[in-house]
Protein backbone atom coordinates (compact mmCIF):
# COMPACT_ATOMS: atom_id res chain seq x y z
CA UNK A 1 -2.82 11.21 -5.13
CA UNK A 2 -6.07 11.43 -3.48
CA UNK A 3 -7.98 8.13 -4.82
CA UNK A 4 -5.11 5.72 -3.97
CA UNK A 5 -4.88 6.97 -0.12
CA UNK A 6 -8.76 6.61 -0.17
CA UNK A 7 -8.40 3.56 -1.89
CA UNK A 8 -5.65 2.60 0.95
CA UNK A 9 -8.39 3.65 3.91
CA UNK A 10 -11.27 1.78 2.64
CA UNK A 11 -8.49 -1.50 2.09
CA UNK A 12 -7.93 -0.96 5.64
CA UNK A 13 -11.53 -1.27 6.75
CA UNK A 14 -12.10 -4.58 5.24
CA UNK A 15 -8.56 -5.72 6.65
CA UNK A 16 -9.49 -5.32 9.94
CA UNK A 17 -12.98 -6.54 9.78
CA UNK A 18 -14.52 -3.51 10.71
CA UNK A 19 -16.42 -3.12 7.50
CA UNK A 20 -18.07 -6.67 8.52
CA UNK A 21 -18.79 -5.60 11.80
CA UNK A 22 -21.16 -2.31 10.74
CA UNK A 23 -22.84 -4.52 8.41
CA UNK A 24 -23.46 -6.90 11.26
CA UNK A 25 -24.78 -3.90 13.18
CA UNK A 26 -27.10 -3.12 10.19
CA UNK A 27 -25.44 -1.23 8.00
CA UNK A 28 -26.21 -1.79 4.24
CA UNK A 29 -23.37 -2.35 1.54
CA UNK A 30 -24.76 0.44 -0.42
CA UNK A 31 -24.40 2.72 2.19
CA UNK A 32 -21.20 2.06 3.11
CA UNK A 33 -19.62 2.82 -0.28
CA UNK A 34 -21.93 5.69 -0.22
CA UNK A 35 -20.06 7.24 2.62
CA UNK A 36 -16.45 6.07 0.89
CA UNK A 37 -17.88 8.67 -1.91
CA UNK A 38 -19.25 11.34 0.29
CA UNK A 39 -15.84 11.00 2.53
CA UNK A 40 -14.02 11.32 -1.12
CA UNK A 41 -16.32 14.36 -2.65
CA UNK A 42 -16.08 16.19 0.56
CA UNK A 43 -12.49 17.20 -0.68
CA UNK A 44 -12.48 16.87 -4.20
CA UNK A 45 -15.50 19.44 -4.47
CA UNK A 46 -13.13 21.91 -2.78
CA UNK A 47 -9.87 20.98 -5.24
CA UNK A 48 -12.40 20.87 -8.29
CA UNK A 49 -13.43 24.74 -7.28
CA UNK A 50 -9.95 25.84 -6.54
CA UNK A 51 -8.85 24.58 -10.12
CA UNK A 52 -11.94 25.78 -12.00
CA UNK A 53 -11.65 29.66 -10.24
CA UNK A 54 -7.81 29.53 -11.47
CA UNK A 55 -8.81 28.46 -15.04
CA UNK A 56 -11.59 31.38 -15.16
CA UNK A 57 -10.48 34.35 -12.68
CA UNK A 58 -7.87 36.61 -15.06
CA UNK A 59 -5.10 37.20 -12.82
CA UNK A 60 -2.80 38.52 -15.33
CA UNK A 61 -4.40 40.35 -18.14
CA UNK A 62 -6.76 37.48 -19.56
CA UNK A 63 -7.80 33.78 -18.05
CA UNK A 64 -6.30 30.68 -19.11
CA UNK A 65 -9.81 29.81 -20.06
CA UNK A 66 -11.60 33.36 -21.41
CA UNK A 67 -14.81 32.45 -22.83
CA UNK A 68 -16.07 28.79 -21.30
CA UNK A 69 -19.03 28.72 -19.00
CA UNK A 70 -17.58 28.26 -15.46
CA UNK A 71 -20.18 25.95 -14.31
CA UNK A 72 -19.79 23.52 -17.61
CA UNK A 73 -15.92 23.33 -16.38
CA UNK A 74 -17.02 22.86 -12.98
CA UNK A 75 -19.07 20.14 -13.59
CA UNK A 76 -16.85 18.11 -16.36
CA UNK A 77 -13.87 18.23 -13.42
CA UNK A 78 -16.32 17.18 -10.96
CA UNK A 79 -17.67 14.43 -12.90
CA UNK A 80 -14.28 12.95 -13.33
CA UNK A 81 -13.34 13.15 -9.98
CA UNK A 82 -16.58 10.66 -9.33
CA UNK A 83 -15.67 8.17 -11.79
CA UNK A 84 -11.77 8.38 -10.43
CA UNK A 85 -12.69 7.39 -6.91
CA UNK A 86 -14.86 4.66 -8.32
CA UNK A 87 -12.13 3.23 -10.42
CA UNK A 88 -10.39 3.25 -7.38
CA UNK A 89 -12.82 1.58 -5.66
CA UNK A 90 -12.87 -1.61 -8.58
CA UNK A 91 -8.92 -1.74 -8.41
CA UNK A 92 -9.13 -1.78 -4.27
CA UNK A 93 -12.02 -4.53 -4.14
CA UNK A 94 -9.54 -7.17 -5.60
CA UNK A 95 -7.09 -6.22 -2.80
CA UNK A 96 -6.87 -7.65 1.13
CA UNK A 97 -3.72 -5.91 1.94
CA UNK A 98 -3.59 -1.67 2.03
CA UNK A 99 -0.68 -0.73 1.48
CA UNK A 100 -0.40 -2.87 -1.33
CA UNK A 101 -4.10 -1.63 -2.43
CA UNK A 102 -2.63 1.82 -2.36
CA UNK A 103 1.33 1.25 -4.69
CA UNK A 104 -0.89 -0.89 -7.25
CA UNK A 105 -3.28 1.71 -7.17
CA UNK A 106 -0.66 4.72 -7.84
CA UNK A 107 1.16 2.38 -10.17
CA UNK A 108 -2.28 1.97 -12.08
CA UNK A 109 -3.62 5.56 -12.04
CA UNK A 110 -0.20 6.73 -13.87
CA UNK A 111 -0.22 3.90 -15.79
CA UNK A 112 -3.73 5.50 -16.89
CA UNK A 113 -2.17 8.92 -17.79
CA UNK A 114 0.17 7.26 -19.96
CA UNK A 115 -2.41 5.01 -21.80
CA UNK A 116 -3.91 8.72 -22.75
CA UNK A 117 -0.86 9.44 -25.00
CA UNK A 118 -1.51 7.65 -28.31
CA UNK A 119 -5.50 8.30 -28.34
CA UNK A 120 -4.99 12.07 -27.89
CA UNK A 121 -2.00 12.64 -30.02
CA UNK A 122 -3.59 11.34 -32.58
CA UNK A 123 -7.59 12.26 -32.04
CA UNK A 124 -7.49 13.57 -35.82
CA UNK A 125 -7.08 9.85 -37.27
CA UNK A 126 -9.30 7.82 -34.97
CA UNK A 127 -12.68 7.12 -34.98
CA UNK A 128 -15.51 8.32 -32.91
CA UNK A 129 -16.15 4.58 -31.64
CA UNK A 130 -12.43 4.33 -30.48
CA UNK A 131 -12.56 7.64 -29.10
CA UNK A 132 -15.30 6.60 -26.38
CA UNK A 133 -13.41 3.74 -25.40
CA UNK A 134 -10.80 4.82 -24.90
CA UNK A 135 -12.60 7.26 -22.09
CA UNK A 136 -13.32 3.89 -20.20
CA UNK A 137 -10.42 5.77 -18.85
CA UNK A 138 -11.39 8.41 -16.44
CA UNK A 139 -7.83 10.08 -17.16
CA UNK A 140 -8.53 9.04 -21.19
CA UNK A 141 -11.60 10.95 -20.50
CA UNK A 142 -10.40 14.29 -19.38
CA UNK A 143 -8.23 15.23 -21.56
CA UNK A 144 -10.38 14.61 -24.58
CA UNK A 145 -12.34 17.47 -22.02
CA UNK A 146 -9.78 19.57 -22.39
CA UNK A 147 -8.41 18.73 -25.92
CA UNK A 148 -12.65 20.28 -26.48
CA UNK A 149 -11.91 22.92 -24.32
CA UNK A 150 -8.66 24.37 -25.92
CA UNK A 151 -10.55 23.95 -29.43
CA UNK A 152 -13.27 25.98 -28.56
CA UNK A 153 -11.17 28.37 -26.51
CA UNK A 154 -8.91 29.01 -29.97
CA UNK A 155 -12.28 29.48 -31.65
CA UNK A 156 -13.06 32.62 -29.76
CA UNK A 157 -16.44 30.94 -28.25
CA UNK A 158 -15.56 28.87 -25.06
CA UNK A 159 -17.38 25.74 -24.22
CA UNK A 160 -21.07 26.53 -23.35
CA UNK A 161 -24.60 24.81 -23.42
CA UNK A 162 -25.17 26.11 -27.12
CA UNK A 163 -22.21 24.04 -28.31
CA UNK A 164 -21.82 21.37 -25.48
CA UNK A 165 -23.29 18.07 -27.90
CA UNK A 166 -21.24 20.25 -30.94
CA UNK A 167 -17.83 18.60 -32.14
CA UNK A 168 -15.33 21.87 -32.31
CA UNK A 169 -14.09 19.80 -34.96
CA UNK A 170 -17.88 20.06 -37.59
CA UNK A 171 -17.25 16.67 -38.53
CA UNK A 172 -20.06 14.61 -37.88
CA UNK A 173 -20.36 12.21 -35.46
CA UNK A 174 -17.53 13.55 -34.10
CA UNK A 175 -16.54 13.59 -30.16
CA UNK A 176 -18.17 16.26 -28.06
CA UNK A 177 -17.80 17.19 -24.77
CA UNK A 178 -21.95 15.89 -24.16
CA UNK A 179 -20.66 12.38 -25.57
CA UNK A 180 -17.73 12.75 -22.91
CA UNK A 181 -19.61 13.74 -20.22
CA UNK A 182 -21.81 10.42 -20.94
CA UNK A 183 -18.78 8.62 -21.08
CA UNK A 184 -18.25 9.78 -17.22
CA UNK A 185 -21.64 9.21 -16.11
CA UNK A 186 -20.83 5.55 -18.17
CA UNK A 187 -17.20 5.38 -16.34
CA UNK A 188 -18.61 5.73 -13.00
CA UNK A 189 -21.80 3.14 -13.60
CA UNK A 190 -18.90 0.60 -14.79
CA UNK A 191 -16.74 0.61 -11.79
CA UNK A 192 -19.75 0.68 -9.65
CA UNK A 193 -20.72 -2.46 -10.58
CA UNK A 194 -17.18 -3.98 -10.93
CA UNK A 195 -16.89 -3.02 -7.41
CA UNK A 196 -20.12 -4.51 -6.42
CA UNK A 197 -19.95 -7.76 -8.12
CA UNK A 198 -16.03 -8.30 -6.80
CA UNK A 199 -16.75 -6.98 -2.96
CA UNK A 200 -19.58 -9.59 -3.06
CA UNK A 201 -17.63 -12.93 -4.46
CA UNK A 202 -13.72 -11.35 -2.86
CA UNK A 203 -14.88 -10.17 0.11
CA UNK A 204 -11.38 -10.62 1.58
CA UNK A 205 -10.58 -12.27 5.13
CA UNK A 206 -13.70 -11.19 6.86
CA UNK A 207 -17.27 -11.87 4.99
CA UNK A 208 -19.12 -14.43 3.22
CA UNK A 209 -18.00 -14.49 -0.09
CA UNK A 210 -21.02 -15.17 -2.58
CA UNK A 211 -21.16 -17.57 -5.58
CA UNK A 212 -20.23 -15.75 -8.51
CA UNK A 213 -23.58 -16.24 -10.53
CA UNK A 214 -25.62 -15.06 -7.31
CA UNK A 215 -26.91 -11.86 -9.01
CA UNK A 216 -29.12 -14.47 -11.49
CA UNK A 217 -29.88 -16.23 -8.60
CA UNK A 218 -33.85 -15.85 -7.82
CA UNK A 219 -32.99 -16.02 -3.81
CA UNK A 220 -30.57 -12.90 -3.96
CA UNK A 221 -33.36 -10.56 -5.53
CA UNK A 222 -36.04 -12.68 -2.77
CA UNK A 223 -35.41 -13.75 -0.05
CA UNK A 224 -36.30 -17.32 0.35
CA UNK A 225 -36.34 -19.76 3.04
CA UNK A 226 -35.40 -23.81 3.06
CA UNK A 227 -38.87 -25.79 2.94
CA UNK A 228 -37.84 -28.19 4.88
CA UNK A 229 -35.63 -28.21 8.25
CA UNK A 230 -34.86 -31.45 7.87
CA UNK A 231 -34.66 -33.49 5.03
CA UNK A 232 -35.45 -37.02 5.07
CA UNK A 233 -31.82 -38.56 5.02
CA UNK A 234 -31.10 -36.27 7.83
CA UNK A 235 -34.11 -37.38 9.77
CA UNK A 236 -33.48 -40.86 8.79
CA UNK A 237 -29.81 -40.61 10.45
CA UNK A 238 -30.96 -39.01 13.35
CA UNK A 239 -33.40 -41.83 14.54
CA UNK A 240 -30.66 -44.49 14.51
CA UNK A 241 -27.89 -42.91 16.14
CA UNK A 242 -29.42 -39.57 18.53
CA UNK A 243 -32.42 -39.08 20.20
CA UNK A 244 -35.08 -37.33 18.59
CA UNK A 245 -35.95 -33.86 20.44
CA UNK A 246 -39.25 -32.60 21.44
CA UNK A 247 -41.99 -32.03 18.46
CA UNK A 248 -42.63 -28.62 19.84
CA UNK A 249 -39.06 -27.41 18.92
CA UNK A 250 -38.29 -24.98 16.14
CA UNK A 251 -34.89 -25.53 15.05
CA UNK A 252 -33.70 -21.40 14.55
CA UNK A 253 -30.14 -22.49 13.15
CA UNK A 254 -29.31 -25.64 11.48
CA UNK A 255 -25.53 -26.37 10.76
CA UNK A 256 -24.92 -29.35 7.89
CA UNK A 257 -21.50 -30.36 7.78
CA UNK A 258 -19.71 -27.11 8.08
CA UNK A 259 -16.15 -26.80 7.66
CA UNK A 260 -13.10 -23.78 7.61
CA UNK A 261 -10.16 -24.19 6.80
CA UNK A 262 -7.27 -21.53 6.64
CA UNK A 263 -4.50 -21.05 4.59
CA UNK A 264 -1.44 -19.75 4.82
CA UNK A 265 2.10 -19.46 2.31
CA UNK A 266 -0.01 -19.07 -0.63
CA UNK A 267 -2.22 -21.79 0.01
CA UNK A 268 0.95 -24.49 1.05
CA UNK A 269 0.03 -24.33 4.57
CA UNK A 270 -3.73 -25.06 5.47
CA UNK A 271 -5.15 -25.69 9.25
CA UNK A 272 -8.61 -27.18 9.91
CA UNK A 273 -10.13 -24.92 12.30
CA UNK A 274 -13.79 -26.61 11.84
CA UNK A 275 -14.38 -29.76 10.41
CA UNK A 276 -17.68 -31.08 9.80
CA UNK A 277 -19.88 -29.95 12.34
CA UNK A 278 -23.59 -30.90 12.31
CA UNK A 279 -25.55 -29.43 15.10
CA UNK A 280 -28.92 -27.87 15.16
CA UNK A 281 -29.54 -25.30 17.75
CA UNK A 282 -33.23 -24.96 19.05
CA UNK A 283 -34.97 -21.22 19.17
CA UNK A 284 -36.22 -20.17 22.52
CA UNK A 285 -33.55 -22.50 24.19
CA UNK A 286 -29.85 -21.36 25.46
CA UNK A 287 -27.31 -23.41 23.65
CA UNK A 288 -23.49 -23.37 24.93
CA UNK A 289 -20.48 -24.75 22.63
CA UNK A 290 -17.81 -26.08 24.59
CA UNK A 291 -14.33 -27.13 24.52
CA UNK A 292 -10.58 -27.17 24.59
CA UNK A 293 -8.59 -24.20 23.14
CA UNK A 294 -8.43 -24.49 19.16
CA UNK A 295 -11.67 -27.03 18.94
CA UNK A 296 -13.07 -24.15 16.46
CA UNK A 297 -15.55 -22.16 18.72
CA UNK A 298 -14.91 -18.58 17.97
CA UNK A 299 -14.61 -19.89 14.37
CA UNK A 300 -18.12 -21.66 14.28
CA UNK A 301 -19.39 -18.65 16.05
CA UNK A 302 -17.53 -16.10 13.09
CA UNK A 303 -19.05 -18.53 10.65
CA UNK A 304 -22.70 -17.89 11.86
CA UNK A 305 -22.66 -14.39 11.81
CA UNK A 306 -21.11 -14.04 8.16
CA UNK A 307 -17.78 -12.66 9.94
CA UNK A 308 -16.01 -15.75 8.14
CA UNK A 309 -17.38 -17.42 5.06
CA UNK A 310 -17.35 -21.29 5.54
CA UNK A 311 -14.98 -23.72 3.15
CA UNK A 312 -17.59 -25.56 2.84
CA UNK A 313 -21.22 -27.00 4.20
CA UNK A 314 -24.44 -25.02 4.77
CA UNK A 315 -25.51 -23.09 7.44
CA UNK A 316 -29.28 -22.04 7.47
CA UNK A 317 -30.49 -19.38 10.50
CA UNK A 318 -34.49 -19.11 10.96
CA UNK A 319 -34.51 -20.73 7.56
CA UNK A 320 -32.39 -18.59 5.35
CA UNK A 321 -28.75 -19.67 3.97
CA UNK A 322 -26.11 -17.08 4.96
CA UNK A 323 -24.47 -17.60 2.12
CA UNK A 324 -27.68 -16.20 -0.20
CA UNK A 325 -29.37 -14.14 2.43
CA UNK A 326 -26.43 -12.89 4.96
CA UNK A 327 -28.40 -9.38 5.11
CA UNK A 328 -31.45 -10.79 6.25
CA UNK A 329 -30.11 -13.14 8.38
CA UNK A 330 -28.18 -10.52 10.24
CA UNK A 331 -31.53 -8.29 11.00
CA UNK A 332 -31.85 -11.09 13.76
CA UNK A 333 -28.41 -11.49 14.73
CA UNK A 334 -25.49 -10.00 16.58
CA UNK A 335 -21.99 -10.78 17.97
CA UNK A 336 -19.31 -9.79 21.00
CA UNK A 337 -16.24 -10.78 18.78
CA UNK A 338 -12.73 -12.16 20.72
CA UNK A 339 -10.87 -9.39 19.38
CA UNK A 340 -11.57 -5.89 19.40
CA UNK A 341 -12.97 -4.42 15.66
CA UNK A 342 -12.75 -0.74 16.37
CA UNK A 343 -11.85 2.28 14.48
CA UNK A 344 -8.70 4.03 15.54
CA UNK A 345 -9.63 7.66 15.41
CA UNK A 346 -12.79 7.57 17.54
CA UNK A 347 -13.28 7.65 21.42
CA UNK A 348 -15.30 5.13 23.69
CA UNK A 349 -18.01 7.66 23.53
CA UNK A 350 -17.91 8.14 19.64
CA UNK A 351 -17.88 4.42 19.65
CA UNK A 352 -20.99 3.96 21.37
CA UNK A 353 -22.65 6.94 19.64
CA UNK A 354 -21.90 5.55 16.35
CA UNK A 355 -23.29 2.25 16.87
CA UNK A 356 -26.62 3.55 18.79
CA UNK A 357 -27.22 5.87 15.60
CA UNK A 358 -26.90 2.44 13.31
CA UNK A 359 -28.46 -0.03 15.17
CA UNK A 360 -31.44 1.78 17.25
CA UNK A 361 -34.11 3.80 15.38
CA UNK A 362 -34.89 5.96 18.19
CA UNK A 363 -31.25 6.50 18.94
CA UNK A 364 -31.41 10.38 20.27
CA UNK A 365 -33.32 8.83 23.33
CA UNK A 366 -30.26 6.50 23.96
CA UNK A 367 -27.73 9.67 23.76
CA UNK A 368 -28.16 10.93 27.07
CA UNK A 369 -27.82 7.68 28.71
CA UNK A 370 -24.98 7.29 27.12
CA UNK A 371 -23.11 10.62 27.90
CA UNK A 372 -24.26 9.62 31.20
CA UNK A 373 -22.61 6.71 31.46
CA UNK A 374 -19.17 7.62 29.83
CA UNK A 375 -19.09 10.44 31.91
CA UNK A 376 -19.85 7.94 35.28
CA UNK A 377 -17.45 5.40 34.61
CA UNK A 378 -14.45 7.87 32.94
CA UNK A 379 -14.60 6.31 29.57
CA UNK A 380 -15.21 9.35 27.13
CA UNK A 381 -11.74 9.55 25.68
């Protein structure tokens, strides 16, 4: 039950937009599913020992397991608690809401153990080829592990390096537990990437959600500015109906048409909250967007940052689309949002802490002022 309730924490950091918030402060997306899998290991290394020391201590008169290496076990139960928590991670990227993240995930994960049933029952019919597929299933996979186990436990031998790419079976091209330990290692690769490619074009409420060819894109592996600032239809628009500014000016964000809209009932319900903006907005010059309540402010603003992804138009800071170079364009870039995107278990002084250590190098030189100033002003807690 462990995957699903991670699965239902990490649902809840993309709900409330925090995830999009440490990435604005400069967190990578690698690093923050990193630290989903460190959080996730930090736990299941403890249950994976606690299992493998009942399996191999003799409490009664033998062990359940008497002659396999107790490393080998180790490692085969720790390997398949990796690729769990990564399928958990593919099912929980298509998901916005948590708790339903976390009842589709336990409905899944059983649905898993069942799916083992006809493979393993009848392992002595199938072929090798089937056999691997069917450990696309982390919970597929583990009890073939074990199915290996018990046959070289009745053997007298134990699982052990000498026979770990050996069938127990001496057929040929059987399954081994090597070949299922690959199929782990190939488990965990999978959902890795499903969770990659669907966090990057789902990105849920908060984020800009990508095309989905953008990983054969040329600008996602470089980063590439627009030639141009203007293009010649723009420029040729401008001169009839605005004046044109100052040849000195560097235009540092350029907005073409953007528009966000929001739905709601499924899609029934749908309010404009910014509809066709145009606007370029001058580096080295303070620019101020004003108006009545609802005229899309905030929402242009969430827009820019990659907080919201836009319904449509193009929005190009110091020359690079957020849509195709978000990261890069948010090494430049940060944002006081309207409502508050914190996390619930941490103090003001955590708070701070945490986001000195992300966004300034020399961060241990900001730690005392900080203490300093919780401390002054009563804020710690």
């Amino acid at each position: 039950m462990l995957c699903p309730s991670i699965m239902k924490r990490v649902v809840e950091e993309k709900e409330s937009g925090v995830k999009e918030l440490m990435k604005m402060m400069g967190l990578k997306t690698w690093m923050l599913w990193f630290s989903w899998m460190v959080n996730a290991l930090l736990v299941n290394v403890i249950t994976v020992t606690i299992i493998t020391v009942l399996l191999k201590v003799p409490f009664g008169d033998t062990a359940i397991l008497q002659y396999s290496d107790f490393f080998l076990v180790w490692v085969i139960l720790l390997f398949y608690c990796i690729a769990g928590v990564t399928f958990c991670f593919a099912i929980g990227s298509f998901f916005s809401r948590p708790t339903l993240a976390m009842c589709a995930g336990i409905f899944l994960w059983f649905i898993s153990y069942s799916a083992t049933t006809y493979p393993v029952m009848n392992g002595n019919t199938l072929h090798v080829g089937v056999k691997l597929v069917s450990a696309i299933l982390p919970n597929t996979a583990i009890n073939w592990a074990f199915g290996l186990i018990v046959s070289w436990e009745t053997r007298g031998e134990g699982l052990s390096w000498g026979n770990f790419f050996t069938p127990p079976s001496g057929k040929e091209g059987d399954i081994s537990m090597g070949l299922i330990w690959v199929m782990l290692i190939v488990d965990t690769v999978l959902y890795s990437i499903v969770t990659w490619y669907i966090d990057s074009v789902m990105p849920g409420k908060y984020g800009v959600a990508k095309p989905w060819h953008f990983f054969i894109m040329p600008s996602y592996w470089c980063s590439s500015k627009l030639s141009s600032t203007f293009s010649s239809d723009d420029q040729a628009e401008n001169n009839r109906t605005f004046e044109n500014p100052p040849s000195n000016l560097h235009v540092g964000i350029k907005i073409q048409n953007l528009r966000k809209i929001f739905h709601s009932l499924g899609g029934l319900n749908k309010k404009v909250a910014v509809d066709g903006v145009t606007l370029d907005i001058y580096s080295g010059e303070i620019t101020t967007l004003l108006g009545h309540n609802g005229a899309g402010k905030t929402t242009t603003m969430s827009v820019l940052t990659g907080l919201y992804s836009p319904t449509s138009g193009s929005v190009y800071i110091d020359g690079y689309d957020i849509r195709e170079n978000l990261d890069k364009v948010r090494e430049s870039m940060g944002l006081c949002p309207q409502h508050a995107l914190l996390f619930s278990d941490l103090t003001v002084m955590e708070h701070l802490l945490f986001f000195a250590i992300v966004s300034i190098p020399a961060f241990q030189y900001s730690v005392i002022q900080l203490v300093h100033f919780c401390l002054k002003f009563r804020v710690e807690h």
